[in-house]
Protein backbone atom coordinates (compact mmCIF):
# COMPACT_ATOMS: atom_id res chain seq x y z
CA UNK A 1 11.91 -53.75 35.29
CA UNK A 2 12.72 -56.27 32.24
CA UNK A 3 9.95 -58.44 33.62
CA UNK A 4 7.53 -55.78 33.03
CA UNK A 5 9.10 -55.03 30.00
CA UNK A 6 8.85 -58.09 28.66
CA UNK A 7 5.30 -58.82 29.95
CA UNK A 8 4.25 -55.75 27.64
CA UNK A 9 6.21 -57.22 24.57
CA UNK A 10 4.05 -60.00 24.87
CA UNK A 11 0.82 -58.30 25.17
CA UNK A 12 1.15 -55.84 22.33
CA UNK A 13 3.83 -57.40 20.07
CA UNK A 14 7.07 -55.79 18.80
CA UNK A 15 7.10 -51.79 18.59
CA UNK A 16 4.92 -50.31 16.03
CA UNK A 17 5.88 -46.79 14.78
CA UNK A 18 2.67 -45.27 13.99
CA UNK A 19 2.30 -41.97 11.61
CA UNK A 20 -0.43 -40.31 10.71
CA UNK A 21 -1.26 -38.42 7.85
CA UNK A 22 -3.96 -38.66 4.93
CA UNK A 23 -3.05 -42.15 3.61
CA UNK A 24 -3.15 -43.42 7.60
CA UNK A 25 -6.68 -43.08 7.87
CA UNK A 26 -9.85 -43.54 5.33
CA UNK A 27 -13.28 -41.97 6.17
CA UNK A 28 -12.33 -41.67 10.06
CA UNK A 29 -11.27 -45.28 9.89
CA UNK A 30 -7.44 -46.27 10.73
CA UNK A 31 -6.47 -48.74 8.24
CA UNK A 32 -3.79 -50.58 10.39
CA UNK A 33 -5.18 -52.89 13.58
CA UNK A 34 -3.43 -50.94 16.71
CA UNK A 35 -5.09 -53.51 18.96
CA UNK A 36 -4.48 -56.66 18.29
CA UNK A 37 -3.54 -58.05 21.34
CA UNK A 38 -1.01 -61.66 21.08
CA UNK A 39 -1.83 -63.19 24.28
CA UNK A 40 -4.85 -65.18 26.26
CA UNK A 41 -7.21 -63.63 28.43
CA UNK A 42 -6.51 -66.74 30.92
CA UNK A 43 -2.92 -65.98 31.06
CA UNK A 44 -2.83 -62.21 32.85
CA UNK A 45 -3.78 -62.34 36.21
CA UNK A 46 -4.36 -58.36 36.54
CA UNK A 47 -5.21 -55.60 34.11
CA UNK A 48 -2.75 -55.10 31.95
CA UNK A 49 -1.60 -51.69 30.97
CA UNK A 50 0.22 -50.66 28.11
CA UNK A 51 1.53 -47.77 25.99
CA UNK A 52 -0.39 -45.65 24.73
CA UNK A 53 -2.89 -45.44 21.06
CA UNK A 54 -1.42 -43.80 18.77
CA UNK A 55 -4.46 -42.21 17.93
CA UNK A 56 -5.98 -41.48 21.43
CA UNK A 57 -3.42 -41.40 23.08
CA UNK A 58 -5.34 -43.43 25.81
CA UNK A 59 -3.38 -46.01 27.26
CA UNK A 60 -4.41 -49.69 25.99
CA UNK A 61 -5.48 -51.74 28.42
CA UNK A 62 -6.18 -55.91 28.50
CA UNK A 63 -8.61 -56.57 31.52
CA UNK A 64 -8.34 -59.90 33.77
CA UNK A 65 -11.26 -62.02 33.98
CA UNK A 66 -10.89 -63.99 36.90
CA UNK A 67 -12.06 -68.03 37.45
CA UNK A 68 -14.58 -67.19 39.96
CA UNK A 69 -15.66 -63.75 39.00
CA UNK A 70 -19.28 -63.01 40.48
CA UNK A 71 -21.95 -61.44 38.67
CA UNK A 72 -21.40 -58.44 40.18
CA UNK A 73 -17.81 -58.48 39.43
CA UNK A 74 -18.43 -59.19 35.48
CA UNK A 75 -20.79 -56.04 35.59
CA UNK A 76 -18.70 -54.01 36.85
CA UNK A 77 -15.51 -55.10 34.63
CA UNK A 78 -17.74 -54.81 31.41
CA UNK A 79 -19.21 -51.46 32.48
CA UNK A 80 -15.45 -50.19 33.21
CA UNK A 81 -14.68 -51.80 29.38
CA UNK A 82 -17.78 -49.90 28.27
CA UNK A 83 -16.69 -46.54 29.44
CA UNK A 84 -12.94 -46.83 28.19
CA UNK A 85 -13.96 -47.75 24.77
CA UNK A 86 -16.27 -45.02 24.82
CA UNK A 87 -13.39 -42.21 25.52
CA UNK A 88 -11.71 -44.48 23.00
CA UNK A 89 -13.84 -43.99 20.82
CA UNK A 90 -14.49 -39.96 21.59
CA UNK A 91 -10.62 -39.00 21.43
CA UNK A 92 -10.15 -41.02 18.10
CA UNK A 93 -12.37 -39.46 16.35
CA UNK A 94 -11.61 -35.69 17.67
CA UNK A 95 -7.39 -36.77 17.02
CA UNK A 96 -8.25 -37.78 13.93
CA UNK A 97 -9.90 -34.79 12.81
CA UNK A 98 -7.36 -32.62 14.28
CA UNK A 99 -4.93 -34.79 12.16
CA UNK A 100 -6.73 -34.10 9.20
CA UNK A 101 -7.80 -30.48 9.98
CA UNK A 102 -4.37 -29.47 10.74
CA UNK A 103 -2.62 -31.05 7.79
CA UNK A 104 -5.27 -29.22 5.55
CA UNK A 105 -4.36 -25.64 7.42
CA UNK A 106 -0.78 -26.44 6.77
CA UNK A 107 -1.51 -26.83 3.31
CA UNK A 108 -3.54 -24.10 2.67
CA UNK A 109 -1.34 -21.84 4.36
CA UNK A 110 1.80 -22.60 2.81
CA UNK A 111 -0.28 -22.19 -1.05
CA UNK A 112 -1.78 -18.85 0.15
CA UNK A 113 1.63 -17.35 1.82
CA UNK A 114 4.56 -19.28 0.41
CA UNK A 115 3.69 -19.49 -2.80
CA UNK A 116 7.34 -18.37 -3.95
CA UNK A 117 8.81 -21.33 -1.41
CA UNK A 118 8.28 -24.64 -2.76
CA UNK A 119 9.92 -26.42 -1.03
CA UNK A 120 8.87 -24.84 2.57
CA UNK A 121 6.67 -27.56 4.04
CA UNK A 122 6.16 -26.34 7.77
CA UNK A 123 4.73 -23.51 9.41
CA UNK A 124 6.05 -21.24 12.24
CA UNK A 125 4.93 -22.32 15.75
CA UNK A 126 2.77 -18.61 15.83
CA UNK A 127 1.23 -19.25 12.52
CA UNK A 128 0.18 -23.38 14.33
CA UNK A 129 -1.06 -21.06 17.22
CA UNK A 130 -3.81 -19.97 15.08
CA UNK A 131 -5.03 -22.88 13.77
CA UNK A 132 -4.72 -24.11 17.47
CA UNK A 133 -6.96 -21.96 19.34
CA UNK A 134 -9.41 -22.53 16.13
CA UNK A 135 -9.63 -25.81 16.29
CA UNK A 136 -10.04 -25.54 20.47
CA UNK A 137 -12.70 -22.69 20.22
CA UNK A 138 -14.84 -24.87 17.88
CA UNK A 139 -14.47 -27.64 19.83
CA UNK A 140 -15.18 -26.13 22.82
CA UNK A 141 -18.87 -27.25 23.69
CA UNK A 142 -18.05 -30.81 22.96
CA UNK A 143 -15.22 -30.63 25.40
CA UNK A 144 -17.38 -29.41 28.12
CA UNK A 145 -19.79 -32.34 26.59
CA UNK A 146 -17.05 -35.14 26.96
CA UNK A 147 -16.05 -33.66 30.53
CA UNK A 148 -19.42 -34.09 31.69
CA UNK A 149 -20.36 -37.54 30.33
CA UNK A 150 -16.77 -38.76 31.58
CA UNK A 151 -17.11 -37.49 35.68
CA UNK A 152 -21.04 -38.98 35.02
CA UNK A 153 -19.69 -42.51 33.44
CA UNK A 154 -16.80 -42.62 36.36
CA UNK A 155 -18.71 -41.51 39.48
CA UNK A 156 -21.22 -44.37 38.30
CA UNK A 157 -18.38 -47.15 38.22
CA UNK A 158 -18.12 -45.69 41.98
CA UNK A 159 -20.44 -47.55 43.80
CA UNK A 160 -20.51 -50.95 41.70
CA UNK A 161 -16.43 -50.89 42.82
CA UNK A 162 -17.41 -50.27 46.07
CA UNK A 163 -19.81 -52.96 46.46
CA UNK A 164 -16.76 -55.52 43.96
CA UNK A 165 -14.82 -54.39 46.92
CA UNK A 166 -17.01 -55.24 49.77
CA UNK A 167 -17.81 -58.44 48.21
CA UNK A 168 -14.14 -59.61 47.68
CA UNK A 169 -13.20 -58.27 51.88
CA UNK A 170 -16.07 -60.25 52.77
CA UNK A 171 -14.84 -63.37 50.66
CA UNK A 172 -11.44 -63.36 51.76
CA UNK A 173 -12.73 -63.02 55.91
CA UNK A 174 -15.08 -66.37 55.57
CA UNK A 175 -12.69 -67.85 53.54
């Protein structure tokens, strides 16, 4: 277990404690560099996984290039890159709205209601329910969207991993 541990020390550095609130982020842009990775692709011999974005909340991953990868493997690595970084990309953006939307409710609610209670600075968890199923029931259609795209994007890596797969049994019989 400490191997591992320290295997994902050295691919993502020290702890970073992440926060997010309206100084965080700057026209749906995080200012701080969540993936800057401190070790070389030649040195991981699998894909490494590691904690998750704290925006995404995707897990990060660093993907192995191997020696003699094939064409056919290097498609099919890239394409699996491509679709990550495009749910990435999806849940960023939608967390980071949330972030923003839901710090704007809180504020808004607290000047309407609590205008006699200066120094309250949360809500109830019934009066977050509301701005909750808001935020979901707007959201909605672009959920069934991103649902759709993803099963699309993943039953397509299907068959290239198939054929990776047949490729590499094949390899490893003549070999």
């Amino acid at each position: 277990m400490a191997r591992i541990l320290r295997s994902t020390r050295k691919l993502l550095g020290p702890p970073k404690i992440f926060t997010i609130d309206s100084k965080s982020f700057q026209n749906g842009k995080v200012l701080s560099n969540q993936n800057n990775y401190c070790c070389d692709d030649e040195n991981i011999k699998r894909d490494w996984i590691g904690p998750p974005h704290p925006i995404s909340n995707l897990m990060r991953i660093k993907h192995h290039k191997p020696t003699d990868e094939t064409e056919q493997e290097k498609k099919f690595r890239e394409k699996r890159i491509e679709v990550h970084e495009w749910s990435q990309k999806f849940w960023e953006k939608h967390n980071l709205d949330f972030y923003m939307m839901r710090e704007e409710y809180i504020k808004k609610t607290l000047t309407e209601k609590y205008k006699d209670m200066p120094k309250k600075t949360t809500l109830s968890a019934e009066e977050m329910s509301v701005f909750y199923k808001t935020f979901l029931d707007d959201r909605y259609q672009q959920h069934v969207w991103y649902n759709r795209e993803w099963y699309k994007k993943n039953i397509g890596l299907l068959w290239p991993a198939l054929q990776v797969n047949i490729a590499r049994v094949i390899r490893r019989l003549s070999s």
